[in-house]
PDB file of N, CA and C in Angstrom:
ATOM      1  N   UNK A   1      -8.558   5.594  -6.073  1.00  0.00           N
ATOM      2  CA  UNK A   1      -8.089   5.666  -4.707  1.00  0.00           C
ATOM      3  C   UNK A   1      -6.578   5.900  -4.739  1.00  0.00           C
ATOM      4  N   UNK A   2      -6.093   6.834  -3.963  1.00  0.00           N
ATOM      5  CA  UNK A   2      -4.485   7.026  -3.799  1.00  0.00           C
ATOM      6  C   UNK A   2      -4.142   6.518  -2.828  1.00  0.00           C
ATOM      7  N   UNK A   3      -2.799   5.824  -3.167  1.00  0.00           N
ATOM      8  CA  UNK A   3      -2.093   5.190  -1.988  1.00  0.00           C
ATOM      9  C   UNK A   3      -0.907   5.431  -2.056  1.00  0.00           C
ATOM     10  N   UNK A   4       0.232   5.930  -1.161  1.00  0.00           N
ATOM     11  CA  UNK A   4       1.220   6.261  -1.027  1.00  0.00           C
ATOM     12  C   UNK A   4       2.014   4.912  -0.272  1.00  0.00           C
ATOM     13  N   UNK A   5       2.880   4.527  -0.795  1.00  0.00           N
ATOM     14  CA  UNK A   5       3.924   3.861  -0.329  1.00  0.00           C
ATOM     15  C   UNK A   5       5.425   4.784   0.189  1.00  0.00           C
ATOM     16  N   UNK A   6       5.718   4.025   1.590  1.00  0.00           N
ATOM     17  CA  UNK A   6       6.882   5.039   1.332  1.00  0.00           C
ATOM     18  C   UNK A   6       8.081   4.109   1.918  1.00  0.00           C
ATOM     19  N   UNK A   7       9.282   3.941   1.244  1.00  0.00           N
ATOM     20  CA  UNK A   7      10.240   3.085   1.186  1.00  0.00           C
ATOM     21  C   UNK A   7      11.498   3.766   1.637  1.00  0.00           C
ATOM     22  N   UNK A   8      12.333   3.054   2.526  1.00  0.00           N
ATOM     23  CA  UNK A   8      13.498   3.556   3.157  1.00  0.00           C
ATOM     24  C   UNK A   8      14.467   2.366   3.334  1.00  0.00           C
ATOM     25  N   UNK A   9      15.485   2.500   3.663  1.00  0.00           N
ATOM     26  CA  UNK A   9      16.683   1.723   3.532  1.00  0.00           C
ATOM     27  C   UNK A   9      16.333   0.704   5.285  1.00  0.00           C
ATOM     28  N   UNK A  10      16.696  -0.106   5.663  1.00  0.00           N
ATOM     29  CA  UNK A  10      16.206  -0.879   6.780  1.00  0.00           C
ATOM     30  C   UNK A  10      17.553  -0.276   7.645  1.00  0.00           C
ATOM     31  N   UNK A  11      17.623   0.111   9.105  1.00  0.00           N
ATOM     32  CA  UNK A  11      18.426   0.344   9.921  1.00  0.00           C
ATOM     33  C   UNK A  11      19.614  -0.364  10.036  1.00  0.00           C
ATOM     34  N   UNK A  12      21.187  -0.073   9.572  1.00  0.00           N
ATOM     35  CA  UNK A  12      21.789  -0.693   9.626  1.00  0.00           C
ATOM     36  C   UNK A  12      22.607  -0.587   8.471  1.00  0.00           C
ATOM     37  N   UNK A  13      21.525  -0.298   7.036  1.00  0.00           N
ATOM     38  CA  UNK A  13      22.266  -0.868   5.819  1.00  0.00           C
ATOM     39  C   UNK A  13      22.948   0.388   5.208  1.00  0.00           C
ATOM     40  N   UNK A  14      24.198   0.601   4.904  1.00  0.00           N
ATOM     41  CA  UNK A  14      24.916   1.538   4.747  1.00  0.00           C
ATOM     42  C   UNK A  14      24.305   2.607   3.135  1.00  0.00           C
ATOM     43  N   UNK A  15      23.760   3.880   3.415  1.00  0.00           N
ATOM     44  CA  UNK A  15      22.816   4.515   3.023  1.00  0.00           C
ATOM     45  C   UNK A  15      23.935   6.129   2.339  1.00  0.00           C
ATOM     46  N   UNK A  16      24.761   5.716   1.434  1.00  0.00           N
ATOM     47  CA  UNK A  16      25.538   6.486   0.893  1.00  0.00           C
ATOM     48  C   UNK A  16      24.589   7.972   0.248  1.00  0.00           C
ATOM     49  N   UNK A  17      23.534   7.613  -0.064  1.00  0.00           N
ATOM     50  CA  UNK A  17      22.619   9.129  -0.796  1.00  0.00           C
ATOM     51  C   UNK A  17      22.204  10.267   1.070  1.00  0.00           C
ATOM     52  N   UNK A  18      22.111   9.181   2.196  1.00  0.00           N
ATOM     53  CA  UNK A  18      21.976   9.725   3.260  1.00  0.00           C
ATOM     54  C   UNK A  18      23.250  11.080   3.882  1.00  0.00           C
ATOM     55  N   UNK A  19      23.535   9.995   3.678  1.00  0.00           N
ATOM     56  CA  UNK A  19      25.093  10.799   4.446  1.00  0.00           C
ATOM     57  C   UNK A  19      26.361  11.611   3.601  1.00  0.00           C
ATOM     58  N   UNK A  20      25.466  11.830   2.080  1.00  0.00           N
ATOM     59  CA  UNK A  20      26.033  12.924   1.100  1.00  0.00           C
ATOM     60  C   UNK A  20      25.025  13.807   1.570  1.00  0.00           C
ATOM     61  N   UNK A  21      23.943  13.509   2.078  1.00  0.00           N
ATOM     62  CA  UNK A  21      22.743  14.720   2.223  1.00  0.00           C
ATOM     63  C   UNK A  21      23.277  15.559   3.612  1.00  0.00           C
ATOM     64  N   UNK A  22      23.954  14.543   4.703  1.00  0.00           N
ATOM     65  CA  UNK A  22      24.133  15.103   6.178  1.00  0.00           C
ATOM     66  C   UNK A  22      25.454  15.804   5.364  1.00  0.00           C
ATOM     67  N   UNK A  23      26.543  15.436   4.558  1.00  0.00           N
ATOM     68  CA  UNK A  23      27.682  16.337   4.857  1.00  0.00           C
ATOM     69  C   UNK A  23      27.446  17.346   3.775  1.00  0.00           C
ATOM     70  N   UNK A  24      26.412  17.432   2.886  1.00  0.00           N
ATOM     71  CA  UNK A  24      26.467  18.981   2.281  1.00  0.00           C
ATOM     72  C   UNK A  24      25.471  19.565   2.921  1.00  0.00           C
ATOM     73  N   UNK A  25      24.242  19.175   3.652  1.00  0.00           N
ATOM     74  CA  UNK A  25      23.938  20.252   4.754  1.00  0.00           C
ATOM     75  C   UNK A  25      25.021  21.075   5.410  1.00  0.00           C
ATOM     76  N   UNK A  26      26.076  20.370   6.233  1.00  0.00           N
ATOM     77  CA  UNK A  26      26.997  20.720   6.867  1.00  0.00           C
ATOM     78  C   UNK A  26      28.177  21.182   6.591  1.00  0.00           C
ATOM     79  N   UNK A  27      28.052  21.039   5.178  1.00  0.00           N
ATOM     80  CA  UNK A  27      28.736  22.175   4.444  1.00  0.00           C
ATOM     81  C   UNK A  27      28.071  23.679   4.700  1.00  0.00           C
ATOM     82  N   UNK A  28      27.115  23.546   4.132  1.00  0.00           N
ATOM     83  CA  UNK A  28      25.917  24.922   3.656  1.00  0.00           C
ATOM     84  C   UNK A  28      26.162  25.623   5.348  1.00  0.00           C
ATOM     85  N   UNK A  29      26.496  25.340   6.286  1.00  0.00           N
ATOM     86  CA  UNK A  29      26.899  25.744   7.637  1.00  0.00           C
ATOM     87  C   UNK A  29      25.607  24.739   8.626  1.00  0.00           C
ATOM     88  N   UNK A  30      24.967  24.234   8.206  1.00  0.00           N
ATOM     89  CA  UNK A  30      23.617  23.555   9.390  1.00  0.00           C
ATOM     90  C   UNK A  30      24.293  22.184   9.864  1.00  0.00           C
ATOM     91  N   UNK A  31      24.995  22.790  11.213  1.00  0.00           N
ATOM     92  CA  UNK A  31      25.855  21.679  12.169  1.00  0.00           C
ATOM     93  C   UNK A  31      25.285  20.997  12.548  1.00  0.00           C
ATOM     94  N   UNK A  32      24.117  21.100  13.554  1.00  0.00           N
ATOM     95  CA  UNK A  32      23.166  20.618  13.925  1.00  0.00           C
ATOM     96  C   UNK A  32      22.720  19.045  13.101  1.00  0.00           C
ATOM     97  N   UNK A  33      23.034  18.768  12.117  1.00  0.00           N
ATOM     98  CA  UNK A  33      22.468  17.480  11.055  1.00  0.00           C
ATOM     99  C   UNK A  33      23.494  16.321  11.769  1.00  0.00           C
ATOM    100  N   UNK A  34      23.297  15.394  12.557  1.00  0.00           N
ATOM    101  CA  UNK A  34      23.575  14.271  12.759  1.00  0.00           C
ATOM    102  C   UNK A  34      23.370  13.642  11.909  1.00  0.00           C
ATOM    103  N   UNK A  35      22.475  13.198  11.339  1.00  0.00           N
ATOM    104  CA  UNK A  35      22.156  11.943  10.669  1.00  0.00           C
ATOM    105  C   UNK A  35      21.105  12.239   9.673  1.00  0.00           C
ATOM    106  N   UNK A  36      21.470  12.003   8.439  1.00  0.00           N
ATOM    107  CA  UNK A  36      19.737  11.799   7.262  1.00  0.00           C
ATOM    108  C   UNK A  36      20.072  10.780   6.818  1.00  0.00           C
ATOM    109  N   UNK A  37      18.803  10.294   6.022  1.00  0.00           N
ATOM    110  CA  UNK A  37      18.633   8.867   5.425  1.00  0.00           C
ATOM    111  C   UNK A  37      17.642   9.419   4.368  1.00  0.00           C
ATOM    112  N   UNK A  38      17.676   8.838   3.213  1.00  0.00           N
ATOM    113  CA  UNK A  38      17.160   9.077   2.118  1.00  0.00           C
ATOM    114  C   UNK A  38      16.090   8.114   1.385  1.00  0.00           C
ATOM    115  N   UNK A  39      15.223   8.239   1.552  1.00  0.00           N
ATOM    116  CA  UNK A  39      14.278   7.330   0.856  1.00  0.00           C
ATOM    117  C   UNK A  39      13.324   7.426  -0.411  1.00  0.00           C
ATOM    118  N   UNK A  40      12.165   6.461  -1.003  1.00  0.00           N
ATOM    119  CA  UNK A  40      11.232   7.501  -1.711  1.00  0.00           C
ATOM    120  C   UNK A  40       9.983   7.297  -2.131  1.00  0.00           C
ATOM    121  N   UNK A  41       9.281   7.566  -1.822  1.00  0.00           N
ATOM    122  CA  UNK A  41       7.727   7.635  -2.102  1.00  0.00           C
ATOM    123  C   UNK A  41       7.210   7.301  -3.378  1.00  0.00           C
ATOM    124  N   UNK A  42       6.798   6.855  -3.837  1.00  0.00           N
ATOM    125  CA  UNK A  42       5.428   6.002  -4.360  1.00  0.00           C
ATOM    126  C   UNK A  42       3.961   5.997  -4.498  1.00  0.00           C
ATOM    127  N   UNK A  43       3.878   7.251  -5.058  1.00  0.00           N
ATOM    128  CA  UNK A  43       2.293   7.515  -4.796  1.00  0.00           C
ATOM    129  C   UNK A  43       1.503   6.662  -6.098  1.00  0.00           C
ATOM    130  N   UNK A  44       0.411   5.710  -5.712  1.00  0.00           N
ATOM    131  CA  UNK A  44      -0.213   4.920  -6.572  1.00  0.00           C
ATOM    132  C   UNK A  44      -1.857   5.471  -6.855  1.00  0.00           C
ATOM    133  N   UNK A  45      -2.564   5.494  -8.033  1.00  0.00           N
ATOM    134  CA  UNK A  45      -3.678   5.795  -8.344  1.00  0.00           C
ATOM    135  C   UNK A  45      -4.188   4.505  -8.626  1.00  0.00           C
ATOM    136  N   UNK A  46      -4.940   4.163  -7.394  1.00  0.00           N
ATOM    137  CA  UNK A  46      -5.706   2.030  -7.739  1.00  0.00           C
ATOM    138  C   UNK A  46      -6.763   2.169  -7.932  1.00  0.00           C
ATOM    139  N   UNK A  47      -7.699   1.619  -8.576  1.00  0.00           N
ATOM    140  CA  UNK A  47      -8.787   1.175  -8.794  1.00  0.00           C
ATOM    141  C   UNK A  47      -9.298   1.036  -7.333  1.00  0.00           C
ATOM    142  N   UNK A  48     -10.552   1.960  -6.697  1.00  0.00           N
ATOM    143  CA  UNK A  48     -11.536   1.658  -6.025  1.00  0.00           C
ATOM    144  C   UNK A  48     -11.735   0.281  -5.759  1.00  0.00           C
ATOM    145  N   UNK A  49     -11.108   0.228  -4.241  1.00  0.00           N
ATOM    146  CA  UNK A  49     -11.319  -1.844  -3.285  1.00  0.00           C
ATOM    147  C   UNK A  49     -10.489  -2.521  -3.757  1.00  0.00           C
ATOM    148  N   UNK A  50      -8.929  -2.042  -4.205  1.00  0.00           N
ATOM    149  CA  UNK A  50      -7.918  -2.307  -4.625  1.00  0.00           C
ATOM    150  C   UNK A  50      -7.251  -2.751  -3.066  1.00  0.00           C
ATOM    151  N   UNK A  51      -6.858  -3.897  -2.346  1.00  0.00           N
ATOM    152  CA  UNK A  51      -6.975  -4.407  -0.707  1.00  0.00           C
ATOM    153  C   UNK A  51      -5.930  -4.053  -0.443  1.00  0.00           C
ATOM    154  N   UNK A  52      -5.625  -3.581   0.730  1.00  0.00           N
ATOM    155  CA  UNK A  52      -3.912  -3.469   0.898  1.00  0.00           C
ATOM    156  C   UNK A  52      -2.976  -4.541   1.007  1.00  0.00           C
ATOM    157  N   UNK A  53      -3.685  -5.933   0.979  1.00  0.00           N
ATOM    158  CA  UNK A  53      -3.000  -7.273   0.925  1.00  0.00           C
ATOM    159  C   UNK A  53      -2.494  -7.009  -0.474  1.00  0.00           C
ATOM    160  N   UNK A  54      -3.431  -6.436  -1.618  1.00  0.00           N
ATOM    161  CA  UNK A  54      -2.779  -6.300  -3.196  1.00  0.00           C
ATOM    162  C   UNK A  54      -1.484  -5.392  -3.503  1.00  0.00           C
ATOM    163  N   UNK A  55      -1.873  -4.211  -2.312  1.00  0.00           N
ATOM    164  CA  UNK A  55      -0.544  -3.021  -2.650  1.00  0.00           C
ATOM    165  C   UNK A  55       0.650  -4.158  -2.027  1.00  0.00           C
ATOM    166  N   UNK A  56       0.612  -4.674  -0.824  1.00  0.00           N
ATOM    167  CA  UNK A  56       1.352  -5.112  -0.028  1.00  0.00           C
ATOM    168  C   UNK A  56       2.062  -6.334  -0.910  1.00  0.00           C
ATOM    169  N   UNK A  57       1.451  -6.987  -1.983  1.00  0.00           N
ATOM    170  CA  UNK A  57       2.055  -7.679  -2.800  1.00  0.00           C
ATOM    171  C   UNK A  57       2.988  -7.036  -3.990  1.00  0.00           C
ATOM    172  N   UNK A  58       2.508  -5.607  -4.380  1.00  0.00           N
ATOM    173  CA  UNK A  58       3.486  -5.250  -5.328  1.00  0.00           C
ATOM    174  C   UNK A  58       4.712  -4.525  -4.545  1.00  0.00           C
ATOM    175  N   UNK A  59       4.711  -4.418  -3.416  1.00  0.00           N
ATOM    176  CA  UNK A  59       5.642  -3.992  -2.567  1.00  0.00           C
ATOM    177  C   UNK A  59       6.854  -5.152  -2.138  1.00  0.00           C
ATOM    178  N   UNK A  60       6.509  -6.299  -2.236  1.00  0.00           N
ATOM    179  CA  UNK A  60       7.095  -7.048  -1.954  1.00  0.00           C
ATOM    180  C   UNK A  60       7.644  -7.388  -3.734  1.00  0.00           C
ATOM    181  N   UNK A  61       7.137  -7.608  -4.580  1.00  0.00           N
ATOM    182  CA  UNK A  61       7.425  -7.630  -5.737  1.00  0.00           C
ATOM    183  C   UNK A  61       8.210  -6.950  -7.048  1.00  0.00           C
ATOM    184  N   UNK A  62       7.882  -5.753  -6.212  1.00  0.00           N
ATOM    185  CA  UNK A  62       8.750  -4.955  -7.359  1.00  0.00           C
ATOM    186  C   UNK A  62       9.329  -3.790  -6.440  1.00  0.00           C
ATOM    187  N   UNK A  63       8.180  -3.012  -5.686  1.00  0.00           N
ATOM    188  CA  UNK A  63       8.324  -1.565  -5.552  1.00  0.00           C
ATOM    189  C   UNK A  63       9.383  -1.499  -4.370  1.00  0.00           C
ATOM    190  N   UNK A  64       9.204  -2.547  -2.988  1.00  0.00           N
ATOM    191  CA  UNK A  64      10.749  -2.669  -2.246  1.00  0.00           C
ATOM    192  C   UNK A  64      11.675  -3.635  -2.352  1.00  0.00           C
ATOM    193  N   UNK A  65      13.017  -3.700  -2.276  1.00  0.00           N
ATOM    194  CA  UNK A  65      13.553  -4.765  -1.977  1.00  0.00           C
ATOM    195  C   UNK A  65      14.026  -4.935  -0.449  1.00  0.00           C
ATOM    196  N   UNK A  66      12.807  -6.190  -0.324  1.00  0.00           N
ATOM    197  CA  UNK A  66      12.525  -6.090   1.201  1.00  0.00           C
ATOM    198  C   UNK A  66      14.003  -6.670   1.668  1.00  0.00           C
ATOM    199  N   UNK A  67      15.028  -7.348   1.060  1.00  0.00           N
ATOM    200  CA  UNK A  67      16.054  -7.876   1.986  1.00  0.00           C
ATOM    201  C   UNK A  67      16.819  -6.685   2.533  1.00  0.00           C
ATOM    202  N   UNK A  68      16.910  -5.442   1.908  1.00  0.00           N
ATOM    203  CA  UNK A  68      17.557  -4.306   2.329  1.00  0.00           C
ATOM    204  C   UNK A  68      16.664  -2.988   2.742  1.00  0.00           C
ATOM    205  N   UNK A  69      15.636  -3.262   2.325  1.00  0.00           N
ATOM    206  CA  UNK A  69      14.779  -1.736   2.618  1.00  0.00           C
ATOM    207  C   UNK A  69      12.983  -2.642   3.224  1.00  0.00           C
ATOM    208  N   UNK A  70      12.851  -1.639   3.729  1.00  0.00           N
ATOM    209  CA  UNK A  70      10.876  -1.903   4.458  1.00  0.00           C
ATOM    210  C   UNK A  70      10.479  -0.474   3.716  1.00  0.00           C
ATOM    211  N   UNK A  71       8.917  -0.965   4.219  1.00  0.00           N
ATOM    212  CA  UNK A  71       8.235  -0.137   3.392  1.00  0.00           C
ATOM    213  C   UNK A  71       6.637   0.215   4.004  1.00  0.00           C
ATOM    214  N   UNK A  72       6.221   1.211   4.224  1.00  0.00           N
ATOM    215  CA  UNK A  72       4.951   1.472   4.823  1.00  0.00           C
ATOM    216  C   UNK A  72       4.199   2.028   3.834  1.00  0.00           C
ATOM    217  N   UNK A  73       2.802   1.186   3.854  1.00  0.00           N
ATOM    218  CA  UNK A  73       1.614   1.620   3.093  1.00  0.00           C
ATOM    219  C   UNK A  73       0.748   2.612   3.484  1.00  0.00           C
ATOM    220  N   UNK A  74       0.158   3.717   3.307  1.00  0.00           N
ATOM    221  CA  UNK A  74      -0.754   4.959   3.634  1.00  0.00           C
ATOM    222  C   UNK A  74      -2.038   4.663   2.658  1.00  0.00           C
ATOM    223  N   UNK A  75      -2.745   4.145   2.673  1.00  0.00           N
ATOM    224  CA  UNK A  75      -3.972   3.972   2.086  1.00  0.00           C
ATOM    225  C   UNK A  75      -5.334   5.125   2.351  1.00  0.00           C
TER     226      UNK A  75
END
């Protein structure tokens, strides 16, 4: 079974890989870029009835660090 996790910085927390991404867009000429944020995916291959209470534990454990970043499961 594949499950994708996908992890991002929590609103607020100052996101330096983001806002190198908004000012060399806006270099390249694309004005239009207010704002990016940079995050990154996690695609997992689990064992068949692997619960999302189990992904949801290695998410908390290793794969986010929830005091600065959240994280949504796609099962």
């Amino acid at each position: 079974m594949k499950v994708r996790v996908d992890v991002m910085l929590k609103t607020g927390v100052l996101d330096p890989q983001g806002e190198a991404v908004r000012h060399a867009l806006g270099a390249l000429g694309f004005e239009g870029v207010e704002g990016a944020r940079q995050g990154k995916v996690i695609e997992l291959d689990l064992a068949d009835g692997t619960s999302e209470d189990e992904v949801k534990a290695m998410c908390e454990k290793l794969l986010a660090n929830t005091v600065i970043e959240s994280y949504a499961i796609h099962m």
